[in-house]
PDB file of N, CA and C in Angstrom:
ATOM      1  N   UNK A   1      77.475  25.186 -51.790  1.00  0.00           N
ATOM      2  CA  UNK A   1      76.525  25.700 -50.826  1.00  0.00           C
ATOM      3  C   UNK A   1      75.656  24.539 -50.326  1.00  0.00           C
ATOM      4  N   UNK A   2      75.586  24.583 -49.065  1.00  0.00           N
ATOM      5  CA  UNK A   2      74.711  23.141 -48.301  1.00  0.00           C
ATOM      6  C   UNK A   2      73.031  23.705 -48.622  1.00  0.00           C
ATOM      7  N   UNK A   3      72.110  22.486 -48.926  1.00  0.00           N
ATOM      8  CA  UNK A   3      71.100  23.053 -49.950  1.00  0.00           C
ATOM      9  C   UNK A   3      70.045  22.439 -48.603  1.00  0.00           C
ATOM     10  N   UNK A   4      70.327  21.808 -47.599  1.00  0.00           N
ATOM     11  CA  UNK A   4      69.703  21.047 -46.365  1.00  0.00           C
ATOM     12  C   UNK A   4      69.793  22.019 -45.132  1.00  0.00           C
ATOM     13  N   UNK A   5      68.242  21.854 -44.718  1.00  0.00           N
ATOM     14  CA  UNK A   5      68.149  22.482 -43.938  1.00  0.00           C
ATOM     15  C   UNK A   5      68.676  22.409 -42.579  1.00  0.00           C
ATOM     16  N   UNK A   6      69.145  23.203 -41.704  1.00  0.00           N
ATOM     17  CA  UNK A   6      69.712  23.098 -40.282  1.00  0.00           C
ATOM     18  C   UNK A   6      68.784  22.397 -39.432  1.00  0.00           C
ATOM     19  N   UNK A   7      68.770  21.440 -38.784  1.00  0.00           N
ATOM     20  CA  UNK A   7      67.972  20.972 -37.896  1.00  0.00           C
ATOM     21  C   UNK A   7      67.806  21.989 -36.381  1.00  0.00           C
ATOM     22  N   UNK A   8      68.870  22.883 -36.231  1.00  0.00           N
ATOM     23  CA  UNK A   8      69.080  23.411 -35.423  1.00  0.00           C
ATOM     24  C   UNK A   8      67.871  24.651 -35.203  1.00  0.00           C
ATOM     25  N   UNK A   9      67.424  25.325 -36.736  1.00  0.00           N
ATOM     26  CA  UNK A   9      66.416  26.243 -37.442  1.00  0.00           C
ATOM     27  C   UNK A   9      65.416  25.703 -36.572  1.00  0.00           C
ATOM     28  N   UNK A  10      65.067  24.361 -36.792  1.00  0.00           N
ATOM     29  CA  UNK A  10      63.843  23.917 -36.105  1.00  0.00           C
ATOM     30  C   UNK A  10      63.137  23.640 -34.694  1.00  0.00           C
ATOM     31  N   UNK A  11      64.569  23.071 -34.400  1.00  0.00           N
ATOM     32  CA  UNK A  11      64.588  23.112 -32.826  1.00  0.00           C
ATOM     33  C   UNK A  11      64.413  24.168 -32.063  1.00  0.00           C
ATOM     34  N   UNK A  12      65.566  25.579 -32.661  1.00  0.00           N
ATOM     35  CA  UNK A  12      64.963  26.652 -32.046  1.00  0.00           C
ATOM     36  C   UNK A  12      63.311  27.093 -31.896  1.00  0.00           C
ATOM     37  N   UNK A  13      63.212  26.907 -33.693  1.00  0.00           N
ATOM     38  CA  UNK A  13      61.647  27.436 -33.693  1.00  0.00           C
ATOM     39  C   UNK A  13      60.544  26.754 -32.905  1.00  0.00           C
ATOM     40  N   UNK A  14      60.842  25.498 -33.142  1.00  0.00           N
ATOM     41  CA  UNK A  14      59.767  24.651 -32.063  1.00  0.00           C
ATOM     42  C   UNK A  14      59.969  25.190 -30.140  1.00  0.00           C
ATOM     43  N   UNK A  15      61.220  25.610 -29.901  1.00  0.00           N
ATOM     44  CA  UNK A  15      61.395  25.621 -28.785  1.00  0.00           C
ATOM     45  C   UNK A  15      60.492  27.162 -28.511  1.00  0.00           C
ATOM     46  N   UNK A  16      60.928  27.985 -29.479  1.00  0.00           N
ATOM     47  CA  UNK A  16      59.869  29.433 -29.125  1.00  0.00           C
ATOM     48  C   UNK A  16      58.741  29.680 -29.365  1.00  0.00           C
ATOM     49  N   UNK A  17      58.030  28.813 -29.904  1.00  0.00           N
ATOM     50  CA  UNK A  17      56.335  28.198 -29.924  1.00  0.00           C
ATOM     51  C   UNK A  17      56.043  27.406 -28.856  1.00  0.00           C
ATOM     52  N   UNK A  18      56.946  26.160 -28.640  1.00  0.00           N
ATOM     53  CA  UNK A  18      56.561  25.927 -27.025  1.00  0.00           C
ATOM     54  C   UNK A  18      56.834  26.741 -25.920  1.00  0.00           C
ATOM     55  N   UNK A  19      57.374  27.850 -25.990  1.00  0.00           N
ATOM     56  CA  UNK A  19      57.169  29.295 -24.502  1.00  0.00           C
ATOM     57  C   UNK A  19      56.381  29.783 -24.710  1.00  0.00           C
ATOM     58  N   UNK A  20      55.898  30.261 -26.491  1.00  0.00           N
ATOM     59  CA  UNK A  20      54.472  30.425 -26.586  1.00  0.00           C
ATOM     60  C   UNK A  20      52.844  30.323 -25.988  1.00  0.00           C
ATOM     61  N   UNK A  21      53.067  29.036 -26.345  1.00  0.00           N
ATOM     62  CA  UNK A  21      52.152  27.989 -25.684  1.00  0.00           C
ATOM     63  C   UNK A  21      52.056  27.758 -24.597  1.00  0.00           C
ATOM     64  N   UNK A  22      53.064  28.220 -24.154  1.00  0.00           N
ATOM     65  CA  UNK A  22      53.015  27.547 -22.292  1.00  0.00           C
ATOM     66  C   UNK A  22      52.451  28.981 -21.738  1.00  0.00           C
ATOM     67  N   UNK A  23      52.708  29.671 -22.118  1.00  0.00           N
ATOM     68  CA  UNK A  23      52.484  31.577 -21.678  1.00  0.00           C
ATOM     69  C   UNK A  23      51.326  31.812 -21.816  1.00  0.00           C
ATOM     70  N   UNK A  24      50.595  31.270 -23.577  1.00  0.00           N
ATOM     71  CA  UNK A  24      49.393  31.381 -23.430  1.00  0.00           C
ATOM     72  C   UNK A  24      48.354  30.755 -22.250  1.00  0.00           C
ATOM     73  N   UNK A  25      48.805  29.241 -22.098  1.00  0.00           N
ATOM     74  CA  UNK A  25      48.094  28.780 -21.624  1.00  0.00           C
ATOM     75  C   UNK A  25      48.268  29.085 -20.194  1.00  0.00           C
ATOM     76  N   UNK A  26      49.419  30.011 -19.209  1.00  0.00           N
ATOM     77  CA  UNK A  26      49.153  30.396 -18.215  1.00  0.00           C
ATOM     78  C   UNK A  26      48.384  31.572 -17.981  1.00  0.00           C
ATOM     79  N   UNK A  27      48.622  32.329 -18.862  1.00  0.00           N
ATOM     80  CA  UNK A  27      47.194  33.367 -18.839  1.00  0.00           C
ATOM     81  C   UNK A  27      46.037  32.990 -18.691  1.00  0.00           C
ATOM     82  N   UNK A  28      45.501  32.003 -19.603  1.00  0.00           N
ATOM     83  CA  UNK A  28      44.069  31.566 -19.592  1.00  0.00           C
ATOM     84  C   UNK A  28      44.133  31.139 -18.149  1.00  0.00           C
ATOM     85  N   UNK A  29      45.193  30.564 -17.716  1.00  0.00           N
ATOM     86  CA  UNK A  29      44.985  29.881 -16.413  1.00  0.00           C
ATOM     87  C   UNK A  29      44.574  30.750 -15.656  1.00  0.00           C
ATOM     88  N   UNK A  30      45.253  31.758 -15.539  1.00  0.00           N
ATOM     89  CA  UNK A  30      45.553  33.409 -14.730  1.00  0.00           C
ATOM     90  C   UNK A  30      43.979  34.245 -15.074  1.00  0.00           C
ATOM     91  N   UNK A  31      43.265  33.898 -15.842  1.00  0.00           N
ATOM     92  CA  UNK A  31      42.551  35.048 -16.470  1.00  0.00           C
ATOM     93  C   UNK A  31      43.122  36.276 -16.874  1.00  0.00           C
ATOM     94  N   UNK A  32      44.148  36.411 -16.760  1.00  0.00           N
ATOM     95  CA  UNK A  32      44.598  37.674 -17.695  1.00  0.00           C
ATOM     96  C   UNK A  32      43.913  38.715 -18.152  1.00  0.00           C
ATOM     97  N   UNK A  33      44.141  39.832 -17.769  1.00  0.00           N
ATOM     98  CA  UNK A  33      42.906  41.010 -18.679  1.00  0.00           C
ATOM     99  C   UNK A  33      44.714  41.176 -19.884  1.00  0.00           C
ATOM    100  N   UNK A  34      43.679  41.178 -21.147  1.00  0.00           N
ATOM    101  CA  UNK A  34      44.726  41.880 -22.097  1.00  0.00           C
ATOM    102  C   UNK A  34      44.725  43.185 -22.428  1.00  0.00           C
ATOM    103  N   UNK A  35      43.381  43.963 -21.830  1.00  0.00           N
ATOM    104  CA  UNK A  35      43.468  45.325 -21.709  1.00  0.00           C
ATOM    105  C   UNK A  35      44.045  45.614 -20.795  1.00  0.00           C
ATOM    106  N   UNK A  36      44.702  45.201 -19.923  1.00  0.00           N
ATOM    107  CA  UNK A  36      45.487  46.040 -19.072  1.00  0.00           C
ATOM    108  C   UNK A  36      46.275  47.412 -19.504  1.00  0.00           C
ATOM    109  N   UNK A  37      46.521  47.906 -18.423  1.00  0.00           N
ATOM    110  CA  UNK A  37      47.521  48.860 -19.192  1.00  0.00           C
ATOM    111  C   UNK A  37      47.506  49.931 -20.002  1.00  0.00           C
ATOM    112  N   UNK A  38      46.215  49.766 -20.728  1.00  0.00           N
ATOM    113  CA  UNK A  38      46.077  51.204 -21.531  1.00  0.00           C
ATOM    114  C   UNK A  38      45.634  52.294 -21.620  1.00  0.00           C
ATOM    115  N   UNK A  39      45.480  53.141 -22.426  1.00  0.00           N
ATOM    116  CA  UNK A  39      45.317  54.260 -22.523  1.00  0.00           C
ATOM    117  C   UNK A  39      43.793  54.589 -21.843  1.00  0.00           C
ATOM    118  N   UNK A  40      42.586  54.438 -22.456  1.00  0.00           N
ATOM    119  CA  UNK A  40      41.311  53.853 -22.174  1.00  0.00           C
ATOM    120  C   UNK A  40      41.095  53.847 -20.285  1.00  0.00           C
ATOM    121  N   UNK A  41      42.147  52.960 -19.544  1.00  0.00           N
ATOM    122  CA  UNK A  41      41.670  53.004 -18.749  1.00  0.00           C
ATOM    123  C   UNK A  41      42.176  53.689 -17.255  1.00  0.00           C
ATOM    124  N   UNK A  42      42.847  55.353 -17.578  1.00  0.00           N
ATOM    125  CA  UNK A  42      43.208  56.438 -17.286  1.00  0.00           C
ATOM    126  C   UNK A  42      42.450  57.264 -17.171  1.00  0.00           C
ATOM    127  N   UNK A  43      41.383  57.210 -18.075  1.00  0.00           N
ATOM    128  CA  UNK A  43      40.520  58.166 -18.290  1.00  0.00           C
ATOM    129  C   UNK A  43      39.143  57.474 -18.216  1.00  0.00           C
ATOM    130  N   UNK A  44      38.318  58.925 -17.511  1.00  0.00           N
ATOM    131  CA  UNK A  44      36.836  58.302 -17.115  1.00  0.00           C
ATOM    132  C   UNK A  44      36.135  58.881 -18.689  1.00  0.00           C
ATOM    133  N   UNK A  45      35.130  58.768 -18.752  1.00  0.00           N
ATOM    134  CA  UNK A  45      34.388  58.501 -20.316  1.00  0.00           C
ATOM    135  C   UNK A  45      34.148  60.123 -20.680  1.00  0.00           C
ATOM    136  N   UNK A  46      34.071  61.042 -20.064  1.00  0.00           N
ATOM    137  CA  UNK A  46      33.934  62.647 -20.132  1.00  0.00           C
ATOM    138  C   UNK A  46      35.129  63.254 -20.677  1.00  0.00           C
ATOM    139  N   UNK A  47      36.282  62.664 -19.705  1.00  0.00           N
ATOM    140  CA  UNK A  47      37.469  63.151 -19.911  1.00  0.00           C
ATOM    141  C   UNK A  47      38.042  62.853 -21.073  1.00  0.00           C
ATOM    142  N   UNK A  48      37.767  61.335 -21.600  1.00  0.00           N
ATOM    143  CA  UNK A  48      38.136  60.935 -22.935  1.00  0.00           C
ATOM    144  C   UNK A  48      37.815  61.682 -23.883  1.00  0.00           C
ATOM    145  N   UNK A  49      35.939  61.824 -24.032  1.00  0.00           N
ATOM    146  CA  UNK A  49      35.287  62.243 -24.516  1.00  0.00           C
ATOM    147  C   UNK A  49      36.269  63.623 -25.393  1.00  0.00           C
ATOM    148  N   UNK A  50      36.386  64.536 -24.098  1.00  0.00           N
ATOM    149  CA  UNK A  50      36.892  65.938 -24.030  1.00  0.00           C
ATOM    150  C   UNK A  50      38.729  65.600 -24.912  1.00  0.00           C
ATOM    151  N   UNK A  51      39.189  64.900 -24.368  1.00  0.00           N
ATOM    152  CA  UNK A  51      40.697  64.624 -25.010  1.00  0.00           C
ATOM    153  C   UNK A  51      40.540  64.424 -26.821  1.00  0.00           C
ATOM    154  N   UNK A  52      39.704  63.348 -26.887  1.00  0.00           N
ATOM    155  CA  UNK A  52      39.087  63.233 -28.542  1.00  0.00           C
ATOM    156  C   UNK A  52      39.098  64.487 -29.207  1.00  0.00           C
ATOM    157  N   UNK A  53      38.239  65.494 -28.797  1.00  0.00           N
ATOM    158  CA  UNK A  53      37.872  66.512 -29.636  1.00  0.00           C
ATOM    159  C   UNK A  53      38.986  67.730 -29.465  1.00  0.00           C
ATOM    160  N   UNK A  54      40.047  67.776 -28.589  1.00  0.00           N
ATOM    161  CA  UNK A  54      40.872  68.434 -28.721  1.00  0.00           C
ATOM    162  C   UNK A  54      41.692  67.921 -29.813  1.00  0.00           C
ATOM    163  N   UNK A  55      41.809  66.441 -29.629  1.00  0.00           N
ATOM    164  CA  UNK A  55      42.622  66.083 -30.657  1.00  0.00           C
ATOM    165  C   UNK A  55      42.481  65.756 -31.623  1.00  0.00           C
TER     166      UNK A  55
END
C-alpha cells in the first residue's frame, strides 16, 4: 500500500479554496446582501408576527 500522499489531493484542494477566495472576495467587491432570499423578507413584521403563533 503507497503510504505518500497524492500530490494531486492537494492541488485539487488548493484549487477549491482558491474559487473560494476569489468568490469571497467578489462579493465584498459586489456588497452582497447574504440575507437575500429568505424567508424574513416575504413577510412584513405583523404578518410574521401572526405566522409564529400559528405555528
Amino acid at each position: 500500500m503507497n503510504s505518500y500522499m497524492s500530490r494531486r489531493e492537494d492541488n485539487v484542494r488548493e484549487y477549491h479554496r482558491l474559487l473560494q477566495r476569489r468568490d469571497a472576495q467578489l462579493n465584498r467587491g459586489q456588497f452582497a446582501d447574504k440575507g437575500r432570499d429568505m424567508l424574513l423578507n416575504d413577510y412584513m413584521k405583523d404578518e410574521f408576527t401572526r405566522v409564529c403563533h400559528e405555528l
